[in-house]
Each structure stands twice: as structure tokens, then as C-alpha cells.
C-alpha atoms as a PDB file:
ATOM      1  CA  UNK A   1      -3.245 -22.128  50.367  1.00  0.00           C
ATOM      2  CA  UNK A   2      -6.147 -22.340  48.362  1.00  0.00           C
ATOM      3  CA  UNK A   3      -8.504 -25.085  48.690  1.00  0.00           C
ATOM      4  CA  UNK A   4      -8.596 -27.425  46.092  1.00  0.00           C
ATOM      5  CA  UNK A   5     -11.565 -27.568  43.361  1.00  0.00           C
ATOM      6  CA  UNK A   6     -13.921 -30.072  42.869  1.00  0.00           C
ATOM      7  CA  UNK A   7     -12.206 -30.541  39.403  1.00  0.00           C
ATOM      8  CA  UNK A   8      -8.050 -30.263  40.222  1.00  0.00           C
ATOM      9  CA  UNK A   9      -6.198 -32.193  38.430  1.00  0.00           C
ATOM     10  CA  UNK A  10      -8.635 -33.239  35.966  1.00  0.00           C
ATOM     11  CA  UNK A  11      -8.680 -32.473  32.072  1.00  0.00           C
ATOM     12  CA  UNK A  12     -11.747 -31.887  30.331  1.00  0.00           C
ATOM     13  CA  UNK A  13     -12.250 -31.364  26.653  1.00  0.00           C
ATOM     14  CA  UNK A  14     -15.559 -29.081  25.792  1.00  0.00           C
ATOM     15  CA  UNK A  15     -16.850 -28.867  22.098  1.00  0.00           C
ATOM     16  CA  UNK A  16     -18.097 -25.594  20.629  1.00  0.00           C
ATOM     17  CA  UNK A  17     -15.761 -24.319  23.684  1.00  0.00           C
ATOM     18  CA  UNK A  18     -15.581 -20.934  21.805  1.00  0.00           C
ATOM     19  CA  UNK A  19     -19.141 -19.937  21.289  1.00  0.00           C
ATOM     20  CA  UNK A  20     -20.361 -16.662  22.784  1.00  0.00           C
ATOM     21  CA  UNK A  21     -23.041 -18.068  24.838  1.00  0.00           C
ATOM     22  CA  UNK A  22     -22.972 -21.728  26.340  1.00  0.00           C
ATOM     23  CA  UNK A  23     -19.346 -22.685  25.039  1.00  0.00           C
ATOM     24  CA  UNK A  24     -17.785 -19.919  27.125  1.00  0.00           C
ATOM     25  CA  UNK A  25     -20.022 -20.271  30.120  1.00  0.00           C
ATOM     26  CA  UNK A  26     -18.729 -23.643  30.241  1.00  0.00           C
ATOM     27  CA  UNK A  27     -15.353 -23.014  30.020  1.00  0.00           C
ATOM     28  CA  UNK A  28     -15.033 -20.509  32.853  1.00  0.00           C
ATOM     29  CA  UNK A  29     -17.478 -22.294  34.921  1.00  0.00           C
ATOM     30  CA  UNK A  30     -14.746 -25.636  34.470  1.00  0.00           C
ATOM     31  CA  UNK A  31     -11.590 -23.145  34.904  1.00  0.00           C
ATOM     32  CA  UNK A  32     -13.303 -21.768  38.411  1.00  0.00           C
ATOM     33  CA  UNK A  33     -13.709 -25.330  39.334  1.00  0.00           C
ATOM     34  CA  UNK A  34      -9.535 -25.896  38.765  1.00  0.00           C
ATOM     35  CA  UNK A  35      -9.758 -28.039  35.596  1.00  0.00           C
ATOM     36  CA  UNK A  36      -7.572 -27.946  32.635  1.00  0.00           C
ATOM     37  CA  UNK A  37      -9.620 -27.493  29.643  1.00  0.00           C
ATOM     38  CA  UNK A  38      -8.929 -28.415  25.978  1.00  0.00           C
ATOM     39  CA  UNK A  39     -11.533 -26.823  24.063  1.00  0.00           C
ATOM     40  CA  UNK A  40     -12.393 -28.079  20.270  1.00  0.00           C
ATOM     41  CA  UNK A  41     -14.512 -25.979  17.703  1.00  0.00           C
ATOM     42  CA  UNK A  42     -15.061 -26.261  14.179  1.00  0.00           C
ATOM     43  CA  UNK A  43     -13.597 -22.042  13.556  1.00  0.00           C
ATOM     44  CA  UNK A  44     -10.048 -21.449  13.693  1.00  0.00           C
ATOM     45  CA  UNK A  45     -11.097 -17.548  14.346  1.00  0.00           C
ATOM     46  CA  UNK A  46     -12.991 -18.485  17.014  1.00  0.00           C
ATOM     47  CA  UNK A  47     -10.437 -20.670  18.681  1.00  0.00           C
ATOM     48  CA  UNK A  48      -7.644 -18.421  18.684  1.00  0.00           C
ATOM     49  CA  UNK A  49     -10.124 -15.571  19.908  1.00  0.00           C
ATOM     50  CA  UNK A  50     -11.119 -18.180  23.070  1.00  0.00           C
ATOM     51  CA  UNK A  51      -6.729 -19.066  23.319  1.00  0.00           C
ATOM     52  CA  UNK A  52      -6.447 -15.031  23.530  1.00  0.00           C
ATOM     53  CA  UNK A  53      -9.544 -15.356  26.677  1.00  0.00           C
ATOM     54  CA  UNK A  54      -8.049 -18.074  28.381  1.00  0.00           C
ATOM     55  CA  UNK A  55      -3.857 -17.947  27.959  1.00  0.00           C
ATOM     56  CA  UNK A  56      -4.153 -21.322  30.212  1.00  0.00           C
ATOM     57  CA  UNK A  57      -6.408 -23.417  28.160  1.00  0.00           C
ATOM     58  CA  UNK A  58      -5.652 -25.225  24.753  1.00  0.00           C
ATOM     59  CA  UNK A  59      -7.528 -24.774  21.825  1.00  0.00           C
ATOM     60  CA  UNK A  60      -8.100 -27.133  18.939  1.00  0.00           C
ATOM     61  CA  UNK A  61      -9.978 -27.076  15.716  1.00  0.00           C
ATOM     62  CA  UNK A  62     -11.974 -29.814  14.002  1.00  0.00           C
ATOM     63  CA  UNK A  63     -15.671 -30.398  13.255  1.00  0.00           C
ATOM     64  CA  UNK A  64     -17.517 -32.856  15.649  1.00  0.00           C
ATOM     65  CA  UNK A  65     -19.253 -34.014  12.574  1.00  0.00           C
ATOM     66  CA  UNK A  66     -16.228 -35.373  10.957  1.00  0.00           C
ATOM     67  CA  UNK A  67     -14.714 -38.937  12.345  1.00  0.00           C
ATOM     68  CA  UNK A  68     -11.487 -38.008  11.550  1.00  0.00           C
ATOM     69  CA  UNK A  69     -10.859 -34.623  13.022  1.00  0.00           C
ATOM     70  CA  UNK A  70     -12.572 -36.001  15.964  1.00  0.00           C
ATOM     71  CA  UNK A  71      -9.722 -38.794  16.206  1.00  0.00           C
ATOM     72  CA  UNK A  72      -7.054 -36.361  15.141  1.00  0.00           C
ATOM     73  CA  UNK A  73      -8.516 -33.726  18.028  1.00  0.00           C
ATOM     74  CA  UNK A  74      -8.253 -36.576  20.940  1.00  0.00           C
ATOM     75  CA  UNK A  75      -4.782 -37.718  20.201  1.00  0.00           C
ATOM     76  CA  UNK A  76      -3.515 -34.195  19.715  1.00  0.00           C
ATOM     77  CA  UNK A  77      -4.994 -33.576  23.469  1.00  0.00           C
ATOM     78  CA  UNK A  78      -3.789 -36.296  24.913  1.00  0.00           C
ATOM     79  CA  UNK A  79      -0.453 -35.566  23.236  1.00  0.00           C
ATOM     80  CA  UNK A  80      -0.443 -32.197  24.539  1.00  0.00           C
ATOM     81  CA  UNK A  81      -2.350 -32.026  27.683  1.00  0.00           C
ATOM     82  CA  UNK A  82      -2.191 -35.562  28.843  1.00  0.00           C
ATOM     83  CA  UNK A  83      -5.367 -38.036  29.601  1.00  0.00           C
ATOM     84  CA  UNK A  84      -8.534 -36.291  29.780  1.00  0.00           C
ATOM     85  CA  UNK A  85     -11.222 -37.389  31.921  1.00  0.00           C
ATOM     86  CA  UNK A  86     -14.122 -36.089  30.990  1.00  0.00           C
ATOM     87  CA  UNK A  87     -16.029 -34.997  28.114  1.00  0.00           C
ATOM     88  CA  UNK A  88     -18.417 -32.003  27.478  1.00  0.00           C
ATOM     89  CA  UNK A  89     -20.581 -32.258  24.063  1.00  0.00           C
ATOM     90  CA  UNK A  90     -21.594 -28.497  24.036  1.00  0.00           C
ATOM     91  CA  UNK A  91     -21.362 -28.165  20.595  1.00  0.00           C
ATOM     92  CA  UNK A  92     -24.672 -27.781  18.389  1.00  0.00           C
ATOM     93  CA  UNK A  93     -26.454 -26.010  15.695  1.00  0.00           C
ATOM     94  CA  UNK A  94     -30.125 -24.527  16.238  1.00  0.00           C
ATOM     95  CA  UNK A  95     -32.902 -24.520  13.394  1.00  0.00           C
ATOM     96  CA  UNK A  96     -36.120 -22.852  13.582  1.00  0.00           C
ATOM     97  CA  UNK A  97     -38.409 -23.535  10.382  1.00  0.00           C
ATOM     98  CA  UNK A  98     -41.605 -25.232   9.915  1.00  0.00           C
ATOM     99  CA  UNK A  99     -40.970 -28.968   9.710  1.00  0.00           C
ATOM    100  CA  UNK A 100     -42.674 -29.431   6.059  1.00  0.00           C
ATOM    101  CA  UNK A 101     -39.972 -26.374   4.782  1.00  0.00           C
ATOM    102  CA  UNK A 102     -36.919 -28.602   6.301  1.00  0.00           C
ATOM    103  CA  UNK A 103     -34.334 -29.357   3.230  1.00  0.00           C
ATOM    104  CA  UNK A 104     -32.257 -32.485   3.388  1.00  0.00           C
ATOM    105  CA  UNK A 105     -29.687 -30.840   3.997  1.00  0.00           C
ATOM    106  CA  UNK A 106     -30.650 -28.768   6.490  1.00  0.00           C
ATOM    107  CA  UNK A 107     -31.762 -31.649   8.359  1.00  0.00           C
ATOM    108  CA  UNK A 108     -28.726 -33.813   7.546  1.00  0.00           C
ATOM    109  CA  UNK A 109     -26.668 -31.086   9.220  1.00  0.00           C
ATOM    110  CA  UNK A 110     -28.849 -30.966  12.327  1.00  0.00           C
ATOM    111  CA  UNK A 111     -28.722 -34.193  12.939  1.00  0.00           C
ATOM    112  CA  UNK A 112     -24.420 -34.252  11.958  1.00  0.00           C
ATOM    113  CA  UNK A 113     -23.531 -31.805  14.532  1.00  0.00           C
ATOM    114  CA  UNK A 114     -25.994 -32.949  17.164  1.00  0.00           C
ATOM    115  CA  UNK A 115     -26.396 -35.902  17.261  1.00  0.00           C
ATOM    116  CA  UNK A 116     -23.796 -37.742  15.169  1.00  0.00           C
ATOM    117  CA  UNK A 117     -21.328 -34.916  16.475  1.00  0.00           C
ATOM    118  CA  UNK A 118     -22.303 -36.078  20.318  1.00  0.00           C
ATOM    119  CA  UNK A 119     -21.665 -40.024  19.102  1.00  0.00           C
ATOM    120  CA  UNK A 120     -18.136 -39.596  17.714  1.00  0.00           C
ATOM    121  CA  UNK A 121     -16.640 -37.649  20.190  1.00  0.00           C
ATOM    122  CA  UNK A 122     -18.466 -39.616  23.041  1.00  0.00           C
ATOM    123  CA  UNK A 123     -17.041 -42.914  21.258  1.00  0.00           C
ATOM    124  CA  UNK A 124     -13.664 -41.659  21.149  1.00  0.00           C
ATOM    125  CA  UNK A 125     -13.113 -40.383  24.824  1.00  0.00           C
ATOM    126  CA  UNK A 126     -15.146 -43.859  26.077  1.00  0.00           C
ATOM    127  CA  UNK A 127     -12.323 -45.953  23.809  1.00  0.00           C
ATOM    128  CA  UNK A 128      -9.517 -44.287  25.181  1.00  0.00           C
ATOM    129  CA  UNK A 129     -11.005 -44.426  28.478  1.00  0.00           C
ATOM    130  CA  UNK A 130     -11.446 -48.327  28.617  1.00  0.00           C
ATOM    131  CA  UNK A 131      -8.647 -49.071  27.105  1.00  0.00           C
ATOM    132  CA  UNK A 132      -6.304 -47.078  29.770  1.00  0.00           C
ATOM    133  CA  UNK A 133      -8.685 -48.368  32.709  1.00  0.00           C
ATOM    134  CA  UNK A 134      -9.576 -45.380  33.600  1.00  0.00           C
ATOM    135  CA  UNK A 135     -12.840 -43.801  34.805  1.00  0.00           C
ATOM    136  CA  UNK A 136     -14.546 -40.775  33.832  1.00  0.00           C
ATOM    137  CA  UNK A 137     -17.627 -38.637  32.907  1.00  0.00           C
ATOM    138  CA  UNK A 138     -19.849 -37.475  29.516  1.00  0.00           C
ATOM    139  CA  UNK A 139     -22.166 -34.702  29.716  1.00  0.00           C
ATOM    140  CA  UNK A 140     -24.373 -33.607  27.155  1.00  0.00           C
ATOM    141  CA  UNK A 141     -25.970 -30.450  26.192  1.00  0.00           C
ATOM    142  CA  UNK A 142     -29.507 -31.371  25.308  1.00  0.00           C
ATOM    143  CA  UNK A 143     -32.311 -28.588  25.696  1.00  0.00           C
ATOM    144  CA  UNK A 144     -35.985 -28.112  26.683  1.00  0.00           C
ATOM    145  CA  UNK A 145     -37.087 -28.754  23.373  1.00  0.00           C
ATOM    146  CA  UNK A 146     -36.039 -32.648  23.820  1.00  0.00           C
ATOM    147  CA  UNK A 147     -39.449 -33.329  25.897  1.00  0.00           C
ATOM    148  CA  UNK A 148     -41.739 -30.077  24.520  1.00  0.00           C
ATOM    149  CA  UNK A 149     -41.300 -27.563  21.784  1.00  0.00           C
ATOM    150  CA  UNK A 150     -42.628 -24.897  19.658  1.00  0.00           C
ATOM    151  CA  UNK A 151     -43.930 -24.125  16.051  1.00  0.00           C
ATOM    152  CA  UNK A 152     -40.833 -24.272  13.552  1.00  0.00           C
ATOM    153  CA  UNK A 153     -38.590 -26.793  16.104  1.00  0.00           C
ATOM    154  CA  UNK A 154     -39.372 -30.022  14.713  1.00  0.00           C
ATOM    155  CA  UNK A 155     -36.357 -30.942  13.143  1.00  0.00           C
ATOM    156  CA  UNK A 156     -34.549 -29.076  16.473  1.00  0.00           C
ATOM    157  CA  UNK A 157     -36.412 -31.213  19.366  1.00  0.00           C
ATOM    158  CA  UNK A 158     -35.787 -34.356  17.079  1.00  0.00           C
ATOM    159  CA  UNK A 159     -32.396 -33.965  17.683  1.00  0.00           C
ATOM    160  CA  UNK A 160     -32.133 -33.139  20.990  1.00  0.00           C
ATOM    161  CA  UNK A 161     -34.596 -36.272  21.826  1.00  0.00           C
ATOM    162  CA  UNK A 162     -32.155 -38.276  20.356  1.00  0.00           C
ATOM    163  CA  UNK A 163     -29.553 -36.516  22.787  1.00  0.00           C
ATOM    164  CA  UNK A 164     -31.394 -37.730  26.041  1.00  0.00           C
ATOM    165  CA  UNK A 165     -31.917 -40.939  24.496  1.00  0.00           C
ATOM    166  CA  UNK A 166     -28.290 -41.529  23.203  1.00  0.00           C
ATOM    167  CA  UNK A 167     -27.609 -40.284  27.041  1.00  0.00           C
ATOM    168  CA  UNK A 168     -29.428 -43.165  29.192  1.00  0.00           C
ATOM    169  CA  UNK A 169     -27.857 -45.908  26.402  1.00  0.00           C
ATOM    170  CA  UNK A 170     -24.490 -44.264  26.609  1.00  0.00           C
ATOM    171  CA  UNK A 171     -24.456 -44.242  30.565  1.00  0.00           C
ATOM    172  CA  UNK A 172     -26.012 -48.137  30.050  1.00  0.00           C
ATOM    173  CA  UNK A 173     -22.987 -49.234  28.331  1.00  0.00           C
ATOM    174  CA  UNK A 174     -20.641 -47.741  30.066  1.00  0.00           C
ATOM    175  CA  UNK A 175     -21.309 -47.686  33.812  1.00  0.00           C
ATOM    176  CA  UNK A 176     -19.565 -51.026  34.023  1.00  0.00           C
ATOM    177  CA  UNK A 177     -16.363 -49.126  32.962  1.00  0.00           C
ATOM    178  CA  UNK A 178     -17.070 -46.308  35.708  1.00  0.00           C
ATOM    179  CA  UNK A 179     -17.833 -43.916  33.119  1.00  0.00           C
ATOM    180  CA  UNK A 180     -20.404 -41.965  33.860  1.00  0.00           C
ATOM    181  CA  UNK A 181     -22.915 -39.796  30.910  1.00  0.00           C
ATOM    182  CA  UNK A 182     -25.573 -37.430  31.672  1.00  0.00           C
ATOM    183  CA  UNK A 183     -27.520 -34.154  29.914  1.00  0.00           C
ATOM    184  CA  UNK A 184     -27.871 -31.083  30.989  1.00  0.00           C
ATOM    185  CA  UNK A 185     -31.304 -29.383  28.878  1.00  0.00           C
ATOM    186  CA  UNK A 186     -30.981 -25.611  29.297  1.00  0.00           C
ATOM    187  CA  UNK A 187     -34.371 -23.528  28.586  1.00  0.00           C
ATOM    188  CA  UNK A 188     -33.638 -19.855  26.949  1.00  0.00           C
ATOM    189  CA  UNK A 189     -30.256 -18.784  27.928  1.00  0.00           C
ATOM    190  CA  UNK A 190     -29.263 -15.098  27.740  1.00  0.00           C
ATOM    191  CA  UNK A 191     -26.815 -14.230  25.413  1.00  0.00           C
ATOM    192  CA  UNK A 192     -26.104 -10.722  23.639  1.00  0.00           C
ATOM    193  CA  UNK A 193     -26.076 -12.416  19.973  1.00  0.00           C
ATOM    194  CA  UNK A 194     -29.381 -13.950  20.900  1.00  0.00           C
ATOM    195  CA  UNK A 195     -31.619 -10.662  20.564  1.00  0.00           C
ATOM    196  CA  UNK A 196     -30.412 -10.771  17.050  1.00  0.00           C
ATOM    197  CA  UNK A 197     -31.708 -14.783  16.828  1.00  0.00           C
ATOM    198  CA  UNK A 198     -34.883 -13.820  18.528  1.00  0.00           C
ATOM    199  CA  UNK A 199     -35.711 -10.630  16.462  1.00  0.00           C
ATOM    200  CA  UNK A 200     -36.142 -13.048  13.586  1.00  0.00           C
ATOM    201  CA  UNK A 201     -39.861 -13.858  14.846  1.00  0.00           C
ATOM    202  CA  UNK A 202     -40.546 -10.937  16.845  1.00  0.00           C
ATOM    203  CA  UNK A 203     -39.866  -6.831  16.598  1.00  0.00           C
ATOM    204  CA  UNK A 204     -39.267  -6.371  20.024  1.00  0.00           C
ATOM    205  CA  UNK A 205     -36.878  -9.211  21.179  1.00  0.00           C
ATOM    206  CA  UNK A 206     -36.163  -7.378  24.801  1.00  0.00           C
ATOM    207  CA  UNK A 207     -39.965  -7.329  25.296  1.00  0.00           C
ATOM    208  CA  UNK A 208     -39.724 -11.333  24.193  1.00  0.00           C
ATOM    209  CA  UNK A 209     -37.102 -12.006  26.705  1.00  0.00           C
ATOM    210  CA  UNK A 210     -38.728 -10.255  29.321  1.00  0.00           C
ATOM    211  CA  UNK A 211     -42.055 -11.588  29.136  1.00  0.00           C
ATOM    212  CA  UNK A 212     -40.392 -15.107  28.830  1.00  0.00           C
ATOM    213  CA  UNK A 213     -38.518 -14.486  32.019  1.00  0.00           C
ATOM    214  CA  UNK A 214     -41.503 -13.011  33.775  1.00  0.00           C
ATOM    215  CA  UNK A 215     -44.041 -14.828  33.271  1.00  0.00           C
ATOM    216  CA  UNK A 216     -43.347 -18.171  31.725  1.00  0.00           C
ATOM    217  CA  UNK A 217     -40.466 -19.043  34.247  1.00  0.00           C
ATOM    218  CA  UNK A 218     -40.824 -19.626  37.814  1.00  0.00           C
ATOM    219  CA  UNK A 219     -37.861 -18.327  38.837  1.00  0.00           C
ATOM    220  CA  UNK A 220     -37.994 -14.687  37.373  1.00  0.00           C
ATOM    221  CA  UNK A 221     -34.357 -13.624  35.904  1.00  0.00           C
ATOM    222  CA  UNK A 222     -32.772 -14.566  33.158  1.00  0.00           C
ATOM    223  CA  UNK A 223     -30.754 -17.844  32.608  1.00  0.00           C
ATOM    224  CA  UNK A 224     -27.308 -17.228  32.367  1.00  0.00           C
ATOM    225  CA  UNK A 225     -24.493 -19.603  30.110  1.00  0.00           C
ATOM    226  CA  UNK A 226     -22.519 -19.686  33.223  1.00  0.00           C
ATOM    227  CA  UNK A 227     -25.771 -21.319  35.568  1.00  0.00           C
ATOM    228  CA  UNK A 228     -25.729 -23.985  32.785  1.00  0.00           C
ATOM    229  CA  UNK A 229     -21.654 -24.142  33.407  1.00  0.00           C
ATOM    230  CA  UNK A 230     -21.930 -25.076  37.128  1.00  0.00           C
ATOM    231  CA  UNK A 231     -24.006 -27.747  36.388  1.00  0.00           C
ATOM    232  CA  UNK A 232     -22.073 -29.226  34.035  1.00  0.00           C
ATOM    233  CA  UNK A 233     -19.304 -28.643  36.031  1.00  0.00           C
ATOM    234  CA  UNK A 234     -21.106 -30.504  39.163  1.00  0.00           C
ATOM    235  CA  UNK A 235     -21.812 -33.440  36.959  1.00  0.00           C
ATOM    236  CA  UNK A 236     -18.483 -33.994  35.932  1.00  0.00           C
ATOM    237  CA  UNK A 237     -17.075 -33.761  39.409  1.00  0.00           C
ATOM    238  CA  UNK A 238     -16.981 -36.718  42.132  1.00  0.00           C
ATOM    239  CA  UNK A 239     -19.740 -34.869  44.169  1.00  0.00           C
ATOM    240  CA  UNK A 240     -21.928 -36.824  41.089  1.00  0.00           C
ATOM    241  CA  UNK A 241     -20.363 -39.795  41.399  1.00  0.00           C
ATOM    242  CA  UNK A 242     -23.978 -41.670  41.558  1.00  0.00           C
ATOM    243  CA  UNK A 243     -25.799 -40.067  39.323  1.00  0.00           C
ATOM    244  CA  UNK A 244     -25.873 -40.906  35.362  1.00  0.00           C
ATOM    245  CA  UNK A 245     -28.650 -41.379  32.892  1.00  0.00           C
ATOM    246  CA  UNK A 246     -30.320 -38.511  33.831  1.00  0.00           C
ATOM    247  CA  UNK A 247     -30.843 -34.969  32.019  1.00  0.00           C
ATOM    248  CA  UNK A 248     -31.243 -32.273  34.444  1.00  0.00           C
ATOM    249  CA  UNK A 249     -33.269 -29.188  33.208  1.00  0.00           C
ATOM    250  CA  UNK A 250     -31.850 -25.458  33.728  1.00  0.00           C
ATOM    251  CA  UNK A 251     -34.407 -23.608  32.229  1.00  0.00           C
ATOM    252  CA  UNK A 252     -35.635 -21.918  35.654  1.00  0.00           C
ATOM    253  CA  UNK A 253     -38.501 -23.728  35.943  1.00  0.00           C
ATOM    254  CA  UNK A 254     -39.879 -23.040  32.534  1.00  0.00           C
ATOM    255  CA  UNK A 255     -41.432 -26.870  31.794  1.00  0.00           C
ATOM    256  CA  UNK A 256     -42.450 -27.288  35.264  1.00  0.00           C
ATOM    257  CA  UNK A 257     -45.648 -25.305  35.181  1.00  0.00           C
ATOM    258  CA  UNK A 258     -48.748 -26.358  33.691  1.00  0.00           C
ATOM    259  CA  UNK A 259     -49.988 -22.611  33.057  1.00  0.00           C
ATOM    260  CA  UNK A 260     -48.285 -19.207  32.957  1.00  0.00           C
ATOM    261  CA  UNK A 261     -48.022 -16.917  35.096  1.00  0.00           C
ATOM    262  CA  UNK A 262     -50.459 -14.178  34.540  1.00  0.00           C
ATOM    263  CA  UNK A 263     -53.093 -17.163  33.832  1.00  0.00           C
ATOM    264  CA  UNK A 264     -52.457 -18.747  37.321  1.00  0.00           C
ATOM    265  CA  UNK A 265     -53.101 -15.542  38.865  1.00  0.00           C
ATOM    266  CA  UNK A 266     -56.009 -15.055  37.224  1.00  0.00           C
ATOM    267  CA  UNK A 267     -57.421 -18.063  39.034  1.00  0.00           C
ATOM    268  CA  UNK A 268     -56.131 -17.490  42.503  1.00  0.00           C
END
């Protein structure tokens, strides 16, 4: 027999499940750890391509944004795949422009998806949660840029402060109910649509990513969706069962050091 996982038997719903990057690191990350997953995201393309990459798992679409496919999502789940006990709020939109070249409604939809987006569906698992008596656990995906950024992020960090604020209130209110809430803030993670993102400000986006990883990290090699995965997948599992409030950083030690790399050993 197989040992059981540090999540069997529990059902987790991820947002943004069927992104290329995070959502999917997430997902096999929870699978590995023996959970049933119910993953929600806002393209019906997308979720049927992440039902065809996981037969087991069950795949819903509605927009985070929108109260009442957020409602609609949770009691489909729960009609389908039973309670679920924990919560991941992976989905999110990125912007880089220069703060004074924001539009309304670029900011508007930021701030919908990321932050309001985090709210509803954190709202509706804590409701169901309290009013079954049952405990249970909220993570976040938050990001370096919540505590420092970079030109053309404004907007961006804004929203993911409000993340890892909306985390410590969320795990304030609702530690009396056993429910736990915490943030994971991952730096750059490696992703094969990213080089496209990144050749936006740069012409050599491999060169970006490898003088990131070399000499802006301490740990040198690149940060993968699935690293981020296990950590949300720790979180949700008992092995955290004292720990909420807190956003833990997997950026491989990118906001730790006060200088770079080829400036410290300059000085040495």
C-alpha cells in the first residue's frame, strides 16, 4: 500500500487552475499530494484543455470577478465533488505600464481579478465553511512585488499589497472558525509563455532570465510553478496547522539581499 498524502481525502478548489505557468504547477503539486481538485477559470478552452491533462480532476468555468459565477462555481462543486476544504486563489492578471499611463479600466480590472476576485471566492468557501462547522485553509497567491517593485508595476504591487493585507485580516476573522489563510509571494517563475512577456522590455529575454537567476537570486536556478505548488500544497495541509497570517516568499532569495551579486563580489 501506498502511504497516504498529506492531502487524502481532502478537496481543494484552485482558481486560474488552467494557466500554463502557476495554475498547473499547482494542480499537480495538490494531485501528488492525494487531493481531489476542482479547478475554476474564467476560459472554457482552457478548462477542457486542463479536464483533457488531468481525467481525475473537475473543471469549472466562471470569472472570479463576478459574484455570481463565483456562487454558482461553489455549489456546482460541492454538488459534484462534495465539501471542499480548502481554497487556492491562484488566479490573477499582471500589468506592466507606467503608473501615470494606467486607464480606469485597466486598473479597475487589476484590482477585479486580484483583489476583488481573491474576496469573493474567499467569502464564499469561509460561508460554507462556518456554516457546516467545518475547518479549513485559504491560500493566496500574492508576489514579490507586494513589499518592492519595479518601474511600470504600480498599479501591479498595489494589488498584490492589498493581497497580503486582505491575508492577515482574513486569517484574523477567521481563526476562531479553524480556518486558516495565508500567501504564498512567488518572485520570477519560469514559464515557456513568459519569454514572450519578458521580450516586451528586453531583446534578449533568455539573457534576462539568466542574469536574473544568476545574479540577482541567491539560490542560482530558475523558479519553477511546481516549487510554488509544494508550498501551497504544505500550507494547506495539517503539517501547517499553526501557521496563518503569514506570506511566505518563493522567489529564491531574490528580496533577501541588499546588493547583487556581481556587486557583493566586488567588495569581498
Amino acid at each position: 500500500m501506498q502511504p497516504a498524502g498529506p492531502l487524502e481525502g481532502k478537496t481543494i478548489l484552485v482558481t486560474g487552475a488552467a494557466g500554463q505557468g502557476m495554475g498547473r504547477g499547482i494542480v499537480e503539486a495538490l494531485e501528488a499530494c492525494g487531493a481531489a481538485v476542482v479547478g475554476m477559470d474564467v476560459s472554457a478552452a482552457a478548462a477542457e484543455e486542463l479536464r483533457a491533462a488531468h481525467p481525475q480532476l473537475l473543471s469549472l468555468v466562471g470569472d472570479v470577478s463576478v459574484e455570481a459565477d463565483v456562487e454558482r462555481v461553489f455549489d456546482e462543486a460541492a454538488a459534484l465533488a462534495g465539501p471542499i476544504h480548502g481554497v487556492v486563489n491562484n488566479a490573477g492578471i499582471g500589468l506592466n505600464r507606467p503608473f501615470h499611463e494606467v486607464t480606469a479600466a485597466e486598473f479597475e480590472r487589476i484590482h477585479g481579478v486580484d483583489v476583488r476576485g481573491t474576496w469573493l471566492v474567499s467569502r464564499a468557501f469561509a460561508s460554507r465553511a462556518i456554516a457546516a462547522g467545518r475547518a479549513g485553509a485559504i491560500v493566496n497567491i500574492s508576489s514579490v512585488h507586494g513589499t518592492a517593485t519595479a518601474p511600470g508595476y504600480a498599479v501591479y504591487a498595489g494589488a498584490k499589497a492589498a493581497v497580503d493585507g486582505m491575508t492577515r485580516g482574513i486569517a484574523v476573522d477567521l481563526g476562531p472558525h479553524r480556518i486558516r489563510c495565508n500567501a504564498v509571494a512567488p518572485g520570477y517563475v519560469h514559464a515557456a509563455q513568459n519569454v514572450e512577456l519578458i521580450r516586451g522590455f528586453t531583446d534578449d529575454p533568455e539573457g534576462w532570465i539568466d542574469t536574473h537567476t544568476d545574479d540577482f537570486q541567491l539560490l542560482n536556478h530558475v523558479v519553477e510553478a511546481r516549487d510554488c505548488g509544494d508550498t501551497v500544497a504544505f500550507l494547506l495541509s495539517d503539517a501547517a496547522r499553526s501557521i496563518t497570517g503569514q506570506t511566505l516568499l518563493v522567489d529564491a532569495g531574490l528580496t533577501t539581499a541588499l546588493y547583487n551579486n556581481s556587486f557583493t563580489r566586488r567588495t569581498r
